[in-house]
C-alpha atoms as a PDB file:
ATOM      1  CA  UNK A   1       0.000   0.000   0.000  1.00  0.00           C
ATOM      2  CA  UNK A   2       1.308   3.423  -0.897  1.00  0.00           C
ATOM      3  CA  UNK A   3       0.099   5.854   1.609  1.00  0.00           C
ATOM      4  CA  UNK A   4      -0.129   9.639  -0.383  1.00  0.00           C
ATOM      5  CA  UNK A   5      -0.523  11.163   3.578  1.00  0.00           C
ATOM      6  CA  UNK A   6      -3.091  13.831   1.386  1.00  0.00           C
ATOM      7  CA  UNK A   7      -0.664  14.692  -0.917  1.00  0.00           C
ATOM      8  CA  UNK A   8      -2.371  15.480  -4.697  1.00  0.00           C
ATOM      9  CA  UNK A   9      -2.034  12.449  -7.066  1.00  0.00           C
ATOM     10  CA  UNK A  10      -4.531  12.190 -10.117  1.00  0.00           C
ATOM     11  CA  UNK A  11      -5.645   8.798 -10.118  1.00  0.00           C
ATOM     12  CA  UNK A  12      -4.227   7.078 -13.201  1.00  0.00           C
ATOM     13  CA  UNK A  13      -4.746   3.831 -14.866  1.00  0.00           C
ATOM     14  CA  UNK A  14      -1.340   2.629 -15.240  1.00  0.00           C
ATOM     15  CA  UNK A  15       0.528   4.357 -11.916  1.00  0.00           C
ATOM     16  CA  UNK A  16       3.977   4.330 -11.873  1.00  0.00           C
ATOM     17  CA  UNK A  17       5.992   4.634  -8.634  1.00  0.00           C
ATOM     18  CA  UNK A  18       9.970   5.541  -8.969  1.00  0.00           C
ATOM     19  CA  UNK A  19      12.565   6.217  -6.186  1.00  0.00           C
ATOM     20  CA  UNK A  20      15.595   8.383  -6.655  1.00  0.00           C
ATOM     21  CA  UNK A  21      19.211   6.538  -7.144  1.00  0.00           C
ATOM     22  CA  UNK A  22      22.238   8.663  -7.911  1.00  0.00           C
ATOM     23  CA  UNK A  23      20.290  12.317  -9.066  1.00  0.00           C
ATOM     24  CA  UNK A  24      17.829   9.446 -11.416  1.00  0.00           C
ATOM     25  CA  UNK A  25      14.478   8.450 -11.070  1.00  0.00           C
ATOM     26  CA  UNK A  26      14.430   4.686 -11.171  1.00  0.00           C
ATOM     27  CA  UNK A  27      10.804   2.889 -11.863  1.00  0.00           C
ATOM     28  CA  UNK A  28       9.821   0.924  -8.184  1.00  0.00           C
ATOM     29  CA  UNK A  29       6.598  -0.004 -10.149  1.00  0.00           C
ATOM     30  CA  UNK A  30       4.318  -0.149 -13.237  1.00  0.00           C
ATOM     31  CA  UNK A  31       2.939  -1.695 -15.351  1.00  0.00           C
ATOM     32  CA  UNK A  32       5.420  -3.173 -17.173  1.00  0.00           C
ATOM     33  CA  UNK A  33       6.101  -5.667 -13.486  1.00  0.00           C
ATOM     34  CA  UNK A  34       2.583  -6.991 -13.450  1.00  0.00           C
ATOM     35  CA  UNK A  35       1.484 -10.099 -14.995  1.00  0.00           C
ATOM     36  CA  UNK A  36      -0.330  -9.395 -18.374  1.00  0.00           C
ATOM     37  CA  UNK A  37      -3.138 -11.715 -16.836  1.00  0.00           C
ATOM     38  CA  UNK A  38      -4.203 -10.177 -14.116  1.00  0.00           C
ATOM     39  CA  UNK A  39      -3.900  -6.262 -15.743  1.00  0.00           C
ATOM     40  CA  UNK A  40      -6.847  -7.528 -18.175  1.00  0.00           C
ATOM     41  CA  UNK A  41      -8.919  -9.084 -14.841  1.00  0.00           C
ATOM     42  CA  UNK A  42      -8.160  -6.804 -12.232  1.00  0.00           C
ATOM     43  CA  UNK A  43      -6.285  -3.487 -13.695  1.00  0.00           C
ATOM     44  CA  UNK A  44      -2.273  -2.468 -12.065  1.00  0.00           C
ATOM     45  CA  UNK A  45      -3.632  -0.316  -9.082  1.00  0.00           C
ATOM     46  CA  UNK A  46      -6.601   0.435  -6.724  1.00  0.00           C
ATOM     47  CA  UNK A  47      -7.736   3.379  -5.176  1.00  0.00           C
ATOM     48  CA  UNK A  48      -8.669   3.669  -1.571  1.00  0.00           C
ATOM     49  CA  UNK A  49      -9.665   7.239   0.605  1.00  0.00           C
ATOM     50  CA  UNK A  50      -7.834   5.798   3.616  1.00  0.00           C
ATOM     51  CA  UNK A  51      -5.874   3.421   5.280  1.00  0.00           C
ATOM     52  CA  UNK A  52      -8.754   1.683   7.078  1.00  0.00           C
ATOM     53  CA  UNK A  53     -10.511   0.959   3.705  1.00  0.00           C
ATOM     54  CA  UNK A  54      -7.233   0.066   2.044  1.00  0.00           C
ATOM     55  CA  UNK A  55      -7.063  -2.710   4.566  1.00  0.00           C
ATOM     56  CA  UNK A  56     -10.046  -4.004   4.420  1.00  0.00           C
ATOM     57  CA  UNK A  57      -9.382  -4.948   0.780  1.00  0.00           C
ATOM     58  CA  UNK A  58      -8.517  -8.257  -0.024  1.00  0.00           C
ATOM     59  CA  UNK A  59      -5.643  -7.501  -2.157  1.00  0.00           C
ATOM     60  CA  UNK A  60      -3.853  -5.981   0.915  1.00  0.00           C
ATOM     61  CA  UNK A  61      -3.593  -9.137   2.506  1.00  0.00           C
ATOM     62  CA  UNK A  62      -3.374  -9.799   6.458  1.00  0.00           C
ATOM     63  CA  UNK A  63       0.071  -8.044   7.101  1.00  0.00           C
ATOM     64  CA  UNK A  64       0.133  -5.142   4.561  1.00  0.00           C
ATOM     65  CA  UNK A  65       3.164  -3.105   3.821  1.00  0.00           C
ATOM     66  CA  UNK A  66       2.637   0.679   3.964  1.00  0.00           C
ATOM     67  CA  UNK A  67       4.744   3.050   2.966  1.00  0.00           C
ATOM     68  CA  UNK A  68       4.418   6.462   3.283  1.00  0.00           C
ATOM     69  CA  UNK A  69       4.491   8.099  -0.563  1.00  0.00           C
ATOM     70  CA  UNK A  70       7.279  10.890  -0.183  1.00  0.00           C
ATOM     71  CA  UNK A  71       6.158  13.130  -3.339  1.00  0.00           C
ATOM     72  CA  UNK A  72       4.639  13.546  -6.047  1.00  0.00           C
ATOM     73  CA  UNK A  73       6.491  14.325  -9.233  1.00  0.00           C
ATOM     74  CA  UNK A  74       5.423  17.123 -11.710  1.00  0.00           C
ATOM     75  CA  UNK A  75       4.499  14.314 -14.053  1.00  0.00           C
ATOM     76  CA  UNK A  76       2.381  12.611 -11.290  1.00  0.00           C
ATOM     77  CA  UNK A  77       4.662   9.897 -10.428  1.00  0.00           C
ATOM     78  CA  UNK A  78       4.580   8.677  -6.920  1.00  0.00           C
ATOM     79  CA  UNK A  79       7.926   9.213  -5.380  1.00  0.00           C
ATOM     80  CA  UNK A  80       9.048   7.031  -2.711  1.00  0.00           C
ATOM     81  CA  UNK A  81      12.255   6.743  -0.242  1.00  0.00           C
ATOM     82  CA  UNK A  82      15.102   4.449  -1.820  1.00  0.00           C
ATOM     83  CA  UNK A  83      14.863   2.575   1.460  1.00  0.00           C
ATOM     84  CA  UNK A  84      11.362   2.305   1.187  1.00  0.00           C
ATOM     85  CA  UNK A  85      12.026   1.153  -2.116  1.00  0.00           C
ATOM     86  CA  UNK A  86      14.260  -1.527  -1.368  1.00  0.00           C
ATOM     87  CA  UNK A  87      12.478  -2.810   1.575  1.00  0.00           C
ATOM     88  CA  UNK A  88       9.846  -3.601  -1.153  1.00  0.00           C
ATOM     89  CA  UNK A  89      12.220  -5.152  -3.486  1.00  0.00           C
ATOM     90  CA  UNK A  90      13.868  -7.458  -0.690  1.00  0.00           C
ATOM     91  CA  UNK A  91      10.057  -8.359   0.397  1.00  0.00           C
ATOM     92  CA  UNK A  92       9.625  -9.250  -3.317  1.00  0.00           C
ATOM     93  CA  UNK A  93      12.540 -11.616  -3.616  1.00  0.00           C
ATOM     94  CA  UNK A  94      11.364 -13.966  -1.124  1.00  0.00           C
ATOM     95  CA  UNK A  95       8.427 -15.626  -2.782  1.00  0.00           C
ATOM     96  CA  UNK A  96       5.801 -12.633  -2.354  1.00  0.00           C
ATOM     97  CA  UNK A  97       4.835 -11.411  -5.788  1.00  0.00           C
ATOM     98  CA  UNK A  98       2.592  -8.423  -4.475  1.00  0.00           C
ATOM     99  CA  UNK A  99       4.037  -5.755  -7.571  1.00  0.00           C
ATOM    100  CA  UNK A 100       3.524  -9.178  -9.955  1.00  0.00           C
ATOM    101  CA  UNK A 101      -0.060  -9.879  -9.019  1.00  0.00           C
ATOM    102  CA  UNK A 102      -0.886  -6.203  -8.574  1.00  0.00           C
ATOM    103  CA  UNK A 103      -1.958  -6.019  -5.202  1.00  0.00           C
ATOM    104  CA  UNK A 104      -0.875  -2.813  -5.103  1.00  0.00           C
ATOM    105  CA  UNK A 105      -3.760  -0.125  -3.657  1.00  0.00           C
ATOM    106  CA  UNK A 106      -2.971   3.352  -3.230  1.00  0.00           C
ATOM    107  CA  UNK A 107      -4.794   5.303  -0.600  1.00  0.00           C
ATOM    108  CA  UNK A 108      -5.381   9.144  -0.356  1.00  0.00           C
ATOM    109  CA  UNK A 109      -5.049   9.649   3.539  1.00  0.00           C
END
């Protein structure tokens, strides 16, 4: 879950997320990561107004991972720490396809 703390992000179909490495921004997630199957049954992203809704969503799973959204980017790109961004990665390597399967949900406050 990517937490935009009330920050302005125009809800888009195809989000991408991207964390800053060495002045670049480097792509965390987008479409391109998600399994071609499951963009045609259940889209890359969903929307929630808060937290609580978020995680009552059953993409979220029982022990979501929140991270708190650091920016938005003049071309509406969700910025996030690099930490952030590879405590997501390392989550990913051991067997949990969340940014695969799309269970990614975005929530406004």
């Amino acid at each position: 879950m990517f937490n935009l703390d009330g920050r302005y992000f125009e809800r888009e179909l195809l989000p991408v997320v991207v964390t800053t490495a060495s002045g670049e921004k480097v792509t965390v997630y987008s479409v391109k990561v998600v399994n071609p199957s499951v963009v045609r049954t259940y889209g890359a992203v969903r929307y929630a107004e808060t937290i609580d809704i978020a995680r009552q969503n059953q993409a979220a799973g029982a022990n979501p991972m929140i991270i708190s959204v650091d920016d938005i980017t003049k071309e509406n790109m969700i910025l996030i720490r690099s930490s952030d961004a590879r405590l997501l990665k390392e989550n990913c390597s051991h067997g949990n396809n969340l940014l695969g399967d799309a269970k990614v949900i975005i929530s406004a406050k």
